[in-house]
Protein backbone atom coordinates (compact mmCIF):
# COMPACT_ATOMS: atom_id res chain seq x y z
CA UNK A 1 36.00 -14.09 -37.31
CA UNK A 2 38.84 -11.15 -36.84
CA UNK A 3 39.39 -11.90 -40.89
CA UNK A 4 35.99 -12.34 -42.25
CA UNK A 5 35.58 -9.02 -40.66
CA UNK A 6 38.62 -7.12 -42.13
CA UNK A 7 37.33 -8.39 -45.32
CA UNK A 8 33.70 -7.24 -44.73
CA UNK A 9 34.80 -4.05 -43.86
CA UNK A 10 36.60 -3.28 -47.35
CA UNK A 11 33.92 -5.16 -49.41
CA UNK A 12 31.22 -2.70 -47.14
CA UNK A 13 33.02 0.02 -48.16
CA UNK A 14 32.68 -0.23 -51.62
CA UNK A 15 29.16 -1.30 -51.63
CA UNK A 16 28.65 1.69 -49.58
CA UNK A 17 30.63 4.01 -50.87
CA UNK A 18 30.74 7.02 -53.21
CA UNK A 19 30.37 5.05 -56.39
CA UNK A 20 27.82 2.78 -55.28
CA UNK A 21 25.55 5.66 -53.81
CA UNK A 22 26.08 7.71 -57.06
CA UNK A 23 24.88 4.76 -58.92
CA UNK A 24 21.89 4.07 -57.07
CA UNK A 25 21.24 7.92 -56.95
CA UNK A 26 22.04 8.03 -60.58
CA UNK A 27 19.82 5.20 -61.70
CA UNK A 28 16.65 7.61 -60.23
CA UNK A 29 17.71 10.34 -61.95
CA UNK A 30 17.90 8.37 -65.41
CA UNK A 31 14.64 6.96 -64.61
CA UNK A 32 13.38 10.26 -64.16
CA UNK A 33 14.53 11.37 -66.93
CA UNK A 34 13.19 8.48 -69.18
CA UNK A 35 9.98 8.42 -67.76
CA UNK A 36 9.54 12.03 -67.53
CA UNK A 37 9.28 12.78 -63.96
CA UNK A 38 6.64 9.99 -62.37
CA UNK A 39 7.14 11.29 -58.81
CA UNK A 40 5.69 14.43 -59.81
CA UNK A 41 3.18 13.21 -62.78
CA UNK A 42 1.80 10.47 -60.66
CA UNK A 43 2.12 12.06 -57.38
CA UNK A 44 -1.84 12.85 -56.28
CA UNK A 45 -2.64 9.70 -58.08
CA UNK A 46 -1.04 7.81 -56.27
CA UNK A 47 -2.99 9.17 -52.88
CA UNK A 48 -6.21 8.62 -54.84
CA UNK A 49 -5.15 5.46 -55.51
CA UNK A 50 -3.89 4.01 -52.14
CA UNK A 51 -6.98 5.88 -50.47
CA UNK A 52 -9.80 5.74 -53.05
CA UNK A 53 -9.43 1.79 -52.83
CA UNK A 54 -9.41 0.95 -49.13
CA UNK A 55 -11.83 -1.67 -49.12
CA UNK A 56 -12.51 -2.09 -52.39
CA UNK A 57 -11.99 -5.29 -54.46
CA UNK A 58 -10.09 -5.20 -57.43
CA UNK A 59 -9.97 -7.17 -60.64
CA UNK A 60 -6.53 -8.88 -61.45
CA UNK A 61 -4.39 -11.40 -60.76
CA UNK A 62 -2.28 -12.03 -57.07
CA UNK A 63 -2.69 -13.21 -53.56
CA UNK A 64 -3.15 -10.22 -51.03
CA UNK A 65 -4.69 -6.07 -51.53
CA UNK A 66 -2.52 -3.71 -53.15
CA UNK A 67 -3.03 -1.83 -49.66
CA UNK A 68 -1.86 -5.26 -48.08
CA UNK A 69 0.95 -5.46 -50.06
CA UNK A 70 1.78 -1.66 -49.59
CA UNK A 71 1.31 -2.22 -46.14
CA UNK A 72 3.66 -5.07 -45.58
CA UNK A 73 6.64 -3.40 -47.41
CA UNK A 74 6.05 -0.38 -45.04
CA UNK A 75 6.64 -2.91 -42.35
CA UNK A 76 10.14 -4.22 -43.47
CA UNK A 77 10.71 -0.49 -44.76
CA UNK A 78 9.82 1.44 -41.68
CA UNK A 79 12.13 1.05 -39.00
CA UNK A 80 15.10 1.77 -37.05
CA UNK A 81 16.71 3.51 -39.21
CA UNK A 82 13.77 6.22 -39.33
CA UNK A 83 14.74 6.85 -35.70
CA UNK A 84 18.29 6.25 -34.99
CA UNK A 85 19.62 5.52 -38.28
CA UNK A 86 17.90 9.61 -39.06
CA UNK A 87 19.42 10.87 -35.41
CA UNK A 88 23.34 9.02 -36.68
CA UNK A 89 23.30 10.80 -40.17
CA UNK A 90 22.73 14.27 -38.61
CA UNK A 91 25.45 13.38 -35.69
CA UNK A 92 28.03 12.38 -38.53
CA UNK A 93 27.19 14.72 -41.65
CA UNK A 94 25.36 17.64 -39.68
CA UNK A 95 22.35 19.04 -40.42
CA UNK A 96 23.09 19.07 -44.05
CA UNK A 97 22.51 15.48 -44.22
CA UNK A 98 18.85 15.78 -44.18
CA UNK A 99 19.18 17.74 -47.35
CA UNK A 100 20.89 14.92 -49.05
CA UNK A 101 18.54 12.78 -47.49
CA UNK A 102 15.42 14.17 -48.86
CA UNK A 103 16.85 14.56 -52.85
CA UNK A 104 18.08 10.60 -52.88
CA UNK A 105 14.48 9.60 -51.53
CA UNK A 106 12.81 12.38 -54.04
CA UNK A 107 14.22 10.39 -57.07
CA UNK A 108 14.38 6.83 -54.90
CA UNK A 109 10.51 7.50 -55.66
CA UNK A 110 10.66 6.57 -59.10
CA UNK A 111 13.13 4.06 -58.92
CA UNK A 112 11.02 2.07 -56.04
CA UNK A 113 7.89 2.32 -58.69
CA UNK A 114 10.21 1.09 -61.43
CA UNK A 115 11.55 -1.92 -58.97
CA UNK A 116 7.70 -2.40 -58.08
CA UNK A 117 6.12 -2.47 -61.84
CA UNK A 118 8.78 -4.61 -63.27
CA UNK A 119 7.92 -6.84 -60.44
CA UNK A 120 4.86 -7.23 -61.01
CA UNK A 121 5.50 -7.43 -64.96
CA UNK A 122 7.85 -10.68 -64.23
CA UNK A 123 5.79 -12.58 -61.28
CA UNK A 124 4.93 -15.93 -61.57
CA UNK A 125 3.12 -18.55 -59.30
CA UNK A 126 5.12 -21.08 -57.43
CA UNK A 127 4.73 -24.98 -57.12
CA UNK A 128 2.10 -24.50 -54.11
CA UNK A 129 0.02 -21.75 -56.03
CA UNK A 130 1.63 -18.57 -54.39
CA UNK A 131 2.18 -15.49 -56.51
CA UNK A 132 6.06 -14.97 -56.14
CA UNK A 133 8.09 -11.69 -57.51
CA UNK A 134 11.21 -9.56 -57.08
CA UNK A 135 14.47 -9.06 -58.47
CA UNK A 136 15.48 -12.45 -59.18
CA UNK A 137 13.06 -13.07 -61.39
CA UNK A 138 13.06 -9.63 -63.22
CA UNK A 139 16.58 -10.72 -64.18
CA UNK A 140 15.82 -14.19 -65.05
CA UNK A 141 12.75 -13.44 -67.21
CA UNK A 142 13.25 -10.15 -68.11
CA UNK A 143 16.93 -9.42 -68.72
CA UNK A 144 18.06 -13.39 -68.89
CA UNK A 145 20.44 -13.11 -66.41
CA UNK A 146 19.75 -16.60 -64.38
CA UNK A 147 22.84 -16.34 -62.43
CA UNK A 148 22.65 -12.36 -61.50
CA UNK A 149 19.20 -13.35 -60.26
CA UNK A 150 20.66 -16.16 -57.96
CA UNK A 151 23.53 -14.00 -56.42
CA UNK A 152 20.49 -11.37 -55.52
CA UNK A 153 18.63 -14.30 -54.20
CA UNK A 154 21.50 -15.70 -52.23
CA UNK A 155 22.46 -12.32 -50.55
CA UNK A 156 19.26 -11.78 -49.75
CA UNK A 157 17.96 -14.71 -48.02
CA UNK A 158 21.52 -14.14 -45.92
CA UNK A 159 20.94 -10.44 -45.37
CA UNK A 160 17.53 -11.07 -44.06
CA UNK A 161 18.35 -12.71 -40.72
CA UNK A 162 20.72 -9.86 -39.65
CA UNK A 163 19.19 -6.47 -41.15
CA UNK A 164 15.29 -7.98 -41.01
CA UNK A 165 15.52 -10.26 -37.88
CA UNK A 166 18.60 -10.20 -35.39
CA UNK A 167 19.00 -6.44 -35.33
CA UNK A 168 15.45 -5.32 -35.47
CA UNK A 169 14.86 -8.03 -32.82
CA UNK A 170 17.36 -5.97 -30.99
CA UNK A 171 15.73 -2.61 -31.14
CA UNK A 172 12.74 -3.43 -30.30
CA UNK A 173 14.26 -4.84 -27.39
CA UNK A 174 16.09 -1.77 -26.66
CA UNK A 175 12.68 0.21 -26.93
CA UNK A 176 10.64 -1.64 -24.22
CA UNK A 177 14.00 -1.22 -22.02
CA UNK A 178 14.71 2.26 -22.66
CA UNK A 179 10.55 3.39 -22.22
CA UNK A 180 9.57 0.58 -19.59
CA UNK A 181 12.64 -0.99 -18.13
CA UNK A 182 11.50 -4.74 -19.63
CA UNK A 183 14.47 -7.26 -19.07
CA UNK A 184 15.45 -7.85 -22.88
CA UNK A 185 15.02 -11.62 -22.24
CA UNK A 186 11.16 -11.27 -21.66
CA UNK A 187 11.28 -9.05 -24.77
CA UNK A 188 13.01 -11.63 -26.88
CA UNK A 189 10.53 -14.44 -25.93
CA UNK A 190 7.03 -12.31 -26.14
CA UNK A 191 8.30 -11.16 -29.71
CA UNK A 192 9.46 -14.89 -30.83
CA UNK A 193 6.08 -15.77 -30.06
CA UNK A 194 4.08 -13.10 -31.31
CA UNK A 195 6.38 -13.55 -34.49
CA UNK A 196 5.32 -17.43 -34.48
CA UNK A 197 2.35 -16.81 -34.37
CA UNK A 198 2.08 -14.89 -37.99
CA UNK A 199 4.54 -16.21 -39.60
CA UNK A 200 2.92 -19.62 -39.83
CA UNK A 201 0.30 -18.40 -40.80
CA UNK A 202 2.23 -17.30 -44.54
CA UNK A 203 1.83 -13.82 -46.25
CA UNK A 204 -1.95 -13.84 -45.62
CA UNK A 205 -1.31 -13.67 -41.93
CA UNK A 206 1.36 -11.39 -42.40
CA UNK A 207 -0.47 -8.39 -44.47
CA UNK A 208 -3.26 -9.07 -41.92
CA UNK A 209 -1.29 -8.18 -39.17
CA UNK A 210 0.89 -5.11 -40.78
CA UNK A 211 -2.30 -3.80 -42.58
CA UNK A 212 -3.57 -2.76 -39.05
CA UNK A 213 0.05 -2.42 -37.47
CA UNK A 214 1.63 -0.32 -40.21
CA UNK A 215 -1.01 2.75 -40.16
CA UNK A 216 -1.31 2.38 -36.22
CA UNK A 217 2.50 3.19 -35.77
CA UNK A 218 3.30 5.50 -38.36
CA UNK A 219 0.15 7.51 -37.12
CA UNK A 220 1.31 7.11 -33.55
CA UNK A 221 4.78 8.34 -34.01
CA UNK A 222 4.00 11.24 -36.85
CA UNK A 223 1.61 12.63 -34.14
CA UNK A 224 4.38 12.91 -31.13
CA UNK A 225 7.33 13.87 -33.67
CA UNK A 226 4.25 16.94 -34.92
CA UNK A 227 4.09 18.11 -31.36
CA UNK A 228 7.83 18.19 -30.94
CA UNK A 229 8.30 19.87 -33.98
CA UNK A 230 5.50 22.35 -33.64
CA UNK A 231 6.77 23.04 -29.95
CA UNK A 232 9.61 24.89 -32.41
CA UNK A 233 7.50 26.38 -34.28
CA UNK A 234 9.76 29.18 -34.97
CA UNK A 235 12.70 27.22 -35.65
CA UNK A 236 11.31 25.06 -37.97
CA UNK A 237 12.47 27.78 -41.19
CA UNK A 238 15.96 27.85 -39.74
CA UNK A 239 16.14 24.31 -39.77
CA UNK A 240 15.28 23.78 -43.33
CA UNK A 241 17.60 26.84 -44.12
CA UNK A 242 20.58 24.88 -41.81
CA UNK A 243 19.64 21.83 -44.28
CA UNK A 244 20.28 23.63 -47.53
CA UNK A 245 22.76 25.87 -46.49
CA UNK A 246 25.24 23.28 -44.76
CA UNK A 247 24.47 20.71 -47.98
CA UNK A 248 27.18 22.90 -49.74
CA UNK A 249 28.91 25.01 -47.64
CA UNK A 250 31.33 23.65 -44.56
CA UNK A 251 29.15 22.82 -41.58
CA UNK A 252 31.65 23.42 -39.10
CA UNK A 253 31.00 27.18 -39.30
CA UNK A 254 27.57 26.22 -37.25
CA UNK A 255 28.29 27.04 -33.45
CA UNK A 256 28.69 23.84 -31.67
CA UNK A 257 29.60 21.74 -34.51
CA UNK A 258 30.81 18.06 -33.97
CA UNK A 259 34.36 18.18 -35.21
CA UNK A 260 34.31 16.01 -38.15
CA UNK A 261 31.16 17.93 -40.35
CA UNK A 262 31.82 18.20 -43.45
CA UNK A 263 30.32 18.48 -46.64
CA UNK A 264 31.26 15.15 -48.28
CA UNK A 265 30.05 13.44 -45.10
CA UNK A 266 26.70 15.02 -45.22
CA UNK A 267 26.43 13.98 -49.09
CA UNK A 268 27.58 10.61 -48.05
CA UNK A 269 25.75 9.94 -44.85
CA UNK A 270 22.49 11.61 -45.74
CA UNK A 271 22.22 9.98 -48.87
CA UNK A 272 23.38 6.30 -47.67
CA UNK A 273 20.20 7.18 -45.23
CA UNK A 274 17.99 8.03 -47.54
CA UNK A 275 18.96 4.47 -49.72
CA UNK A 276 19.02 2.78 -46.27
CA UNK A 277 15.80 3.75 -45.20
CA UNK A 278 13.37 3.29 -48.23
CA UNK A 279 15.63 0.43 -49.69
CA UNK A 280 14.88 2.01 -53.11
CA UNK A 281 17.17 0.58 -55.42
CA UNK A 282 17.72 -2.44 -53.31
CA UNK A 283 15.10 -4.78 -54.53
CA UNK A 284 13.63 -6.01 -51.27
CA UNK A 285 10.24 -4.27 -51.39
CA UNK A 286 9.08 -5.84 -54.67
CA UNK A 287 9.07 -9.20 -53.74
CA UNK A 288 5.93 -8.71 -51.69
CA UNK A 289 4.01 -6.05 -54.15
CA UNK A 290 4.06 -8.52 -56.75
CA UNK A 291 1.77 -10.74 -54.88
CA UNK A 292 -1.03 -7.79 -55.11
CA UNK A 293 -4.10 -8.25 -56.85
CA UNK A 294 -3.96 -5.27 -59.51
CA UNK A 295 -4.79 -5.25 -63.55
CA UNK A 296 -2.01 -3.49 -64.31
CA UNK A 297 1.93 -3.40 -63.65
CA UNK A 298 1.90 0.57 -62.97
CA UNK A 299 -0.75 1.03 -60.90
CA UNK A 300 1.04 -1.02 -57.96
CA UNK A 301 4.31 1.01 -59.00
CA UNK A 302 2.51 3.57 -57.74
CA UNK A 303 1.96 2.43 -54.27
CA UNK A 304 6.08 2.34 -54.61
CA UNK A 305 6.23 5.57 -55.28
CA UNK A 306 3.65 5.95 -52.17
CA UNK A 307 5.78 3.94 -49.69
CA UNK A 308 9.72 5.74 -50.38
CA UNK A 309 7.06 9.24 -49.70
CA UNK A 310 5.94 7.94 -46.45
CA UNK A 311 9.08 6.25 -45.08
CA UNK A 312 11.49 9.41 -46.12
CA UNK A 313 9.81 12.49 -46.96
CA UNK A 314 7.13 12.08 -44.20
CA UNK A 315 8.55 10.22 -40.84
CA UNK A 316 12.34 10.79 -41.39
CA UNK A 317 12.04 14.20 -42.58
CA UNK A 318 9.87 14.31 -38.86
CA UNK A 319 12.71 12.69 -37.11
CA UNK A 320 15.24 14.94 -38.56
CA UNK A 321 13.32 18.20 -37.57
CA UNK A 322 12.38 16.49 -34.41
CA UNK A 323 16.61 17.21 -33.79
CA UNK A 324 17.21 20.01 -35.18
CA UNK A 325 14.29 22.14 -33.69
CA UNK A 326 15.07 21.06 -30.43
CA UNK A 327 18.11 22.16 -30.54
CA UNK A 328 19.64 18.69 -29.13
CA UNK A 329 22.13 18.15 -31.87
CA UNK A 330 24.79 20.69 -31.15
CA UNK A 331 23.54 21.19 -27.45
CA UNK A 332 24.18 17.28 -26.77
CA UNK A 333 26.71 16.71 -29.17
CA UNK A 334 27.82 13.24 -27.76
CA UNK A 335 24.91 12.07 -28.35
CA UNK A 336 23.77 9.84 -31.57
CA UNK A 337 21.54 7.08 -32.86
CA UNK A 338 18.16 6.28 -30.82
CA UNK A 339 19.71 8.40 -27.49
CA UNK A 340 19.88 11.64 -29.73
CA UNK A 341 16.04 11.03 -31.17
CA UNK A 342 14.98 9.97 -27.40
CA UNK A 343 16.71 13.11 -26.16
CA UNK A 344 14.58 15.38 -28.56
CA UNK A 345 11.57 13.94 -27.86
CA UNK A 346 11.86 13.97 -24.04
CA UNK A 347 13.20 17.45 -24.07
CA UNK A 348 9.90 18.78 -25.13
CA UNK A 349 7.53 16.16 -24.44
CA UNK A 350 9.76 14.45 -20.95
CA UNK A 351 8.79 10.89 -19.59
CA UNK A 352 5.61 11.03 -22.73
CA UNK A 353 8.09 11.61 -25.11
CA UNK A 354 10.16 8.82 -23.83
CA UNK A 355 7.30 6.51 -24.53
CA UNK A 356 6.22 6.99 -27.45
CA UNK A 357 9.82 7.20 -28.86
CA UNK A 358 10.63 3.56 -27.13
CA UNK A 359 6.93 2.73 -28.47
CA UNK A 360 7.39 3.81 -31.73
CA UNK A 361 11.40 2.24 -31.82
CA UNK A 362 9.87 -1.14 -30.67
CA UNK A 363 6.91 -1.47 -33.08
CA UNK A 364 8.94 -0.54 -36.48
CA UNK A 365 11.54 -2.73 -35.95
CA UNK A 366 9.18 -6.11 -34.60
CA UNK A 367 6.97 -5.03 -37.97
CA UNK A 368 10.26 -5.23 -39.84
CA UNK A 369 10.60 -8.77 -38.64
CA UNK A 370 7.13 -9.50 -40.21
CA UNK A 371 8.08 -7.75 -43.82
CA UNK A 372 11.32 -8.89 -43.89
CA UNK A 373 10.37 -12.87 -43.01
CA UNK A 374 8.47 -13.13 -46.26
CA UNK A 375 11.76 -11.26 -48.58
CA UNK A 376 14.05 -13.76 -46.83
CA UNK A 377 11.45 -17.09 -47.52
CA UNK A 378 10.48 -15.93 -51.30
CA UNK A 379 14.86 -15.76 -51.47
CA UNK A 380 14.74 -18.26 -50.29
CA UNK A 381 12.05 -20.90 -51.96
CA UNK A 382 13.86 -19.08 -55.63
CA UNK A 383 16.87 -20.67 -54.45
CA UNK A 384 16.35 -24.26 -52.37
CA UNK A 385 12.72 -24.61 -53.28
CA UNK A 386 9.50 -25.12 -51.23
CA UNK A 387 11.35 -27.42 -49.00
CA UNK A 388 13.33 -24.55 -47.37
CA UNK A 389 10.18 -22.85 -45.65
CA UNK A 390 9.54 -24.95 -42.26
CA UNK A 391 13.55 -24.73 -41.71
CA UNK A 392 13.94 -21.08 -42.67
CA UNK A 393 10.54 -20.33 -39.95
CA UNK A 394 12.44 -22.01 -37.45
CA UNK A 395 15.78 -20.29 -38.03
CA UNK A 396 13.70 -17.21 -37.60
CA UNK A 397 12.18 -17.43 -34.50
CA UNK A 398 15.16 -18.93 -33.13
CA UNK A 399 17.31 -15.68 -34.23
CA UNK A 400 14.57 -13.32 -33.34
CA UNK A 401 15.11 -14.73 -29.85
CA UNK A 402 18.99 -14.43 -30.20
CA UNK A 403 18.89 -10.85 -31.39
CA UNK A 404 16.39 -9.68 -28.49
CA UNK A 405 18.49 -10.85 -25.74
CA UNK A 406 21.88 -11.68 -27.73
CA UNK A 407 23.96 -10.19 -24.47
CA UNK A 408 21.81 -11.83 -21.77
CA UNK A 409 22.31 -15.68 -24.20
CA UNK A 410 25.77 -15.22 -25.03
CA UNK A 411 27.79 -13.29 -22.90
CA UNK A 412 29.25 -11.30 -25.13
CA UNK A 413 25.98 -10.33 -26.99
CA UNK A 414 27.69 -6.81 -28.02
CA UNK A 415 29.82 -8.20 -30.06
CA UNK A 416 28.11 -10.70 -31.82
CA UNK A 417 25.15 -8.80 -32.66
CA UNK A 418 27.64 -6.15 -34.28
CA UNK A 419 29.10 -8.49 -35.70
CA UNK A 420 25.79 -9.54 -37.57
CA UNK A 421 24.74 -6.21 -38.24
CA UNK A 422 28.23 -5.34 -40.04
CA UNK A 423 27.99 -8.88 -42.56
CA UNK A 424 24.06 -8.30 -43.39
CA UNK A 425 24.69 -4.70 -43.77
CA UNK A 426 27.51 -5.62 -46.82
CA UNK A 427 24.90 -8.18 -48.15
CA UNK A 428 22.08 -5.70 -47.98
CA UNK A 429 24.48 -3.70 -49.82
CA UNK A 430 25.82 -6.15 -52.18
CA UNK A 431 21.39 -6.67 -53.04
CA UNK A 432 21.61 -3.42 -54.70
CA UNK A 433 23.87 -4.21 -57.95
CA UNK A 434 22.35 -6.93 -59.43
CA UNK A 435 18.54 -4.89 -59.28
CA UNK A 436 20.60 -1.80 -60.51
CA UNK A 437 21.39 -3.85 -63.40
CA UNK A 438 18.00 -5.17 -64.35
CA UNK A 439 16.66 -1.14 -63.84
CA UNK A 440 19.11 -0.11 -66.48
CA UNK A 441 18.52 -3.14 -68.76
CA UNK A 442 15.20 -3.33 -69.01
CA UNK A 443 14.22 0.74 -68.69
CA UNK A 444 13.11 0.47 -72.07
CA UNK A 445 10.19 -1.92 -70.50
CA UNK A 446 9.64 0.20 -68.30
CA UNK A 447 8.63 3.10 -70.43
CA UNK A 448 6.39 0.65 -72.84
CA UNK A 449 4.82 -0.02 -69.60
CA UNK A 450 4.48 3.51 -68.57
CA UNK A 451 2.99 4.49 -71.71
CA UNK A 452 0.38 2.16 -71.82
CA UNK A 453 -1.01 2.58 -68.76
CA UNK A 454 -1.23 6.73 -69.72
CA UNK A 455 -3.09 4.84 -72.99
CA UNK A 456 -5.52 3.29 -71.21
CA UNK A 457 -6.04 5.03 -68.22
CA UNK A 458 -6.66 8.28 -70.68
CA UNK A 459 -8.95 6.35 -72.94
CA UNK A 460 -10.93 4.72 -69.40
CA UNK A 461 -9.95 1.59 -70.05
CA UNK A 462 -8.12 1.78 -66.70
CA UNK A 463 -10.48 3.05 -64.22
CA UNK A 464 -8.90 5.45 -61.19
């Protein structure tokens, strides 16, 4: 194990390094530029969109809402890392992070629309009559790159039970103990039930669940973080300033800095963050938009563009100021991950803001486990075939349950779940290159697509 994990570390450090961060980073930008600034063109259209069709049925082809679909990628998107992952950037880069942060997700926007639309382009129905999509088959229809799409494939079925199961399994965990003092083996067998319990029940049961989950929690912690930060009120200006200033100039200058600040680790950390979180240019969230019922390949790109606004610009932009204006980053600075967000929260709101922190910590990661179930079966079924889905639910539950209460099952749960956390985190990583390379190769598409839905949503033949 001591030498699979030497060589994880060096293969995680070039998936997540420099080069692989300006590439993913660089792919938005050129997707910008070739499709002449969607974030910003399709930005209030996409809020009519999302909200001018709640409850409305729409002509098209696929299996679940577009507001489903949206709705269970927030789940797998939304979680820890819009808590602690938000609270360790700041900790390691300084406040300059959250700059960084915020211009990866601005152009992560368009690339999670392009990742979305293609998608939807490619999708085709599998042998029981489910609409499958993602990655793998953007490459193998699109670009013809059969064995690019099964490396994606195979990474991501394995990255799903660490990054989607084990470790959100954990948090959650770690959120009922920190707010309520629940025994992490109770935890781990409520949520391996609960978890049963939609999972069998396929992707129907799943966008059921996360289409009431999803706006319940994001509501529920954007309230508390509001009140935190509006307790600041004043500081909120000089925390934005701190964010732009220290994003080029050397944030050890800042009284109280944690030695280490610099400027290449805020680049690095707040834009690794901002990839992390929204998982635009990894390819995950795709795989469940392309089961939406829409007529057209763009208008669900646009509920992409949507989701990276929500996860990034809204809650960890929250999270980040939730820090800052508290004060609790250079006050506390041995503090990081979920201790440094809890810390905030209860310094202004005390035991409440405990709560809803461990609340809100608990219910992003357990909806995680929902999202990121159906990524890790569709990798799954592209790869062994239908046979594969009764196993890989079992697996599941089972590591749901080892995750939640790895320390209390194994002894040494520390370790292992670390240990986990480190090899998904590589194949997460290792997700990104292959869906990089069907971006690039098949931008051209992209911008037919584009172009005709301008055509004919201009003309009315697309109604919005």
């Amino acid at each position: 194990m001591d030498a699979i994990m030497r060589i994880n570390g060096v293969v995680n450090g070039i998936v997540w390094g420099p080069w692989m961060l300006s590439l993913i980073v660089g792919t938005g930008i050129y997707l910008t530029l070739v499709l002449a600034f969607p974030q910003l063109r399709y930005f209030f259209l996409s809020f009519k969109e999302v909200f001018g069709n709640l409850g409305k049925k729409k002509e098209g082809e696929g299996s679940i809402s577009s507001f489903a679909a949206l709705s269970t990628a927030l789940a797998a998107t939304v979680g820890t890392g819009n808590i602690a992952g938000v609270a360790t950037a700041l900790h390691l880069g300084g406040p300059g992070a959250m700059f960084w942060m915020l211009f990866s997700a601005f152009f992560g926007m368009t690339t999670k629309m392009s990742e979305v639309t293609l998608a939807v382009r490619f999708r085709e129905k599998d042998e029981k009559g489910n609409w499958r999509g993602g990655t793998m088959y953007i490459l193998e229809k699109g670009a013809n790159q059969k064995w690019l799409a099964w490396l994606f494939a195979f990474f991501g079925f394995f990255a799903s039970f660490g990054i989607g199961c084990a470790v959100q399994a954990n948090s959650t965990a770690e959120g009922f103990q920190l707010g309520f003092g629940v025994p992490p083996l109770w935890t781990g067998i409520i949520i391996a039930i609960l978890t049963g319990l939609v999972i069998i029940g396929g992707l129907k049961r799943i966008s059921d669940v996360t289409t009431y989950l999803v706006p319940f929690m994001a509501v529920f912690y954007i309230v508390g973080a509001l009140i935190v930060v509006f307790m600041h009120t004043e500081r909120i200006p000089e925390a934005f300033g701190m964010a732009i200033k220290y994003a080029f100039n050397d944030p050890m200058a800042i009284p109280g800095a944690v030695a280490g600040w610099s400027v290449k680790l805020a680049i690095t950390k707040g834009i690794a963050r901002g990839v992390f979180s929204n998982e635009a240019g990894l390819g995950s969230a795709p795989m469940v938009h392309a089961t939406a019922v829409v007529d057209h390949p763009v208008r669900q790109g646009m509920y992409g563009l949507f989701e990276v606004f929500v996860d990034t610009l809204v809650i960890c932009t929250l999270t980040a100021l939730s820090i800052l204006t508290s004060g609790v980053l250079t006050s506390q600075p041995e503090l990081s991950g979920a201790k440094l967000s809890l810390t905030a929260f209860s310094s202004v709101l005390g035991g409440v803001g405990t709560m809803i922190l461990s609340v809100g910590l608990a219910l992003f990661a357990f909806s995680t486990i929902l999202g990121w179930y159906w990524y890790g079966e569709t990798c799954g079924i592209y790869i062994f075939g239908q046979k594969i889905t009764p196993i890989y639910k079992t697996l599941w539950i089972i590591i749901v349950l080892v995750g939640a209460a790895g320390g209390v099952l194994l002894g040494d749960g520390a370790a292992f779940l670390s240990n986990i956390w480190d090899l998904s985190d590589t194949l997460n990583g290792l997700m990104a290159l292959p869906n990089l390379i069907a971006l690039l190769i098949l931008s051209g598409e992209m911008r037919r697509l584009v172009k005709d839905f301008d055509r004919k949503r201009h003309s009315g033949e697309l109604k919005i």
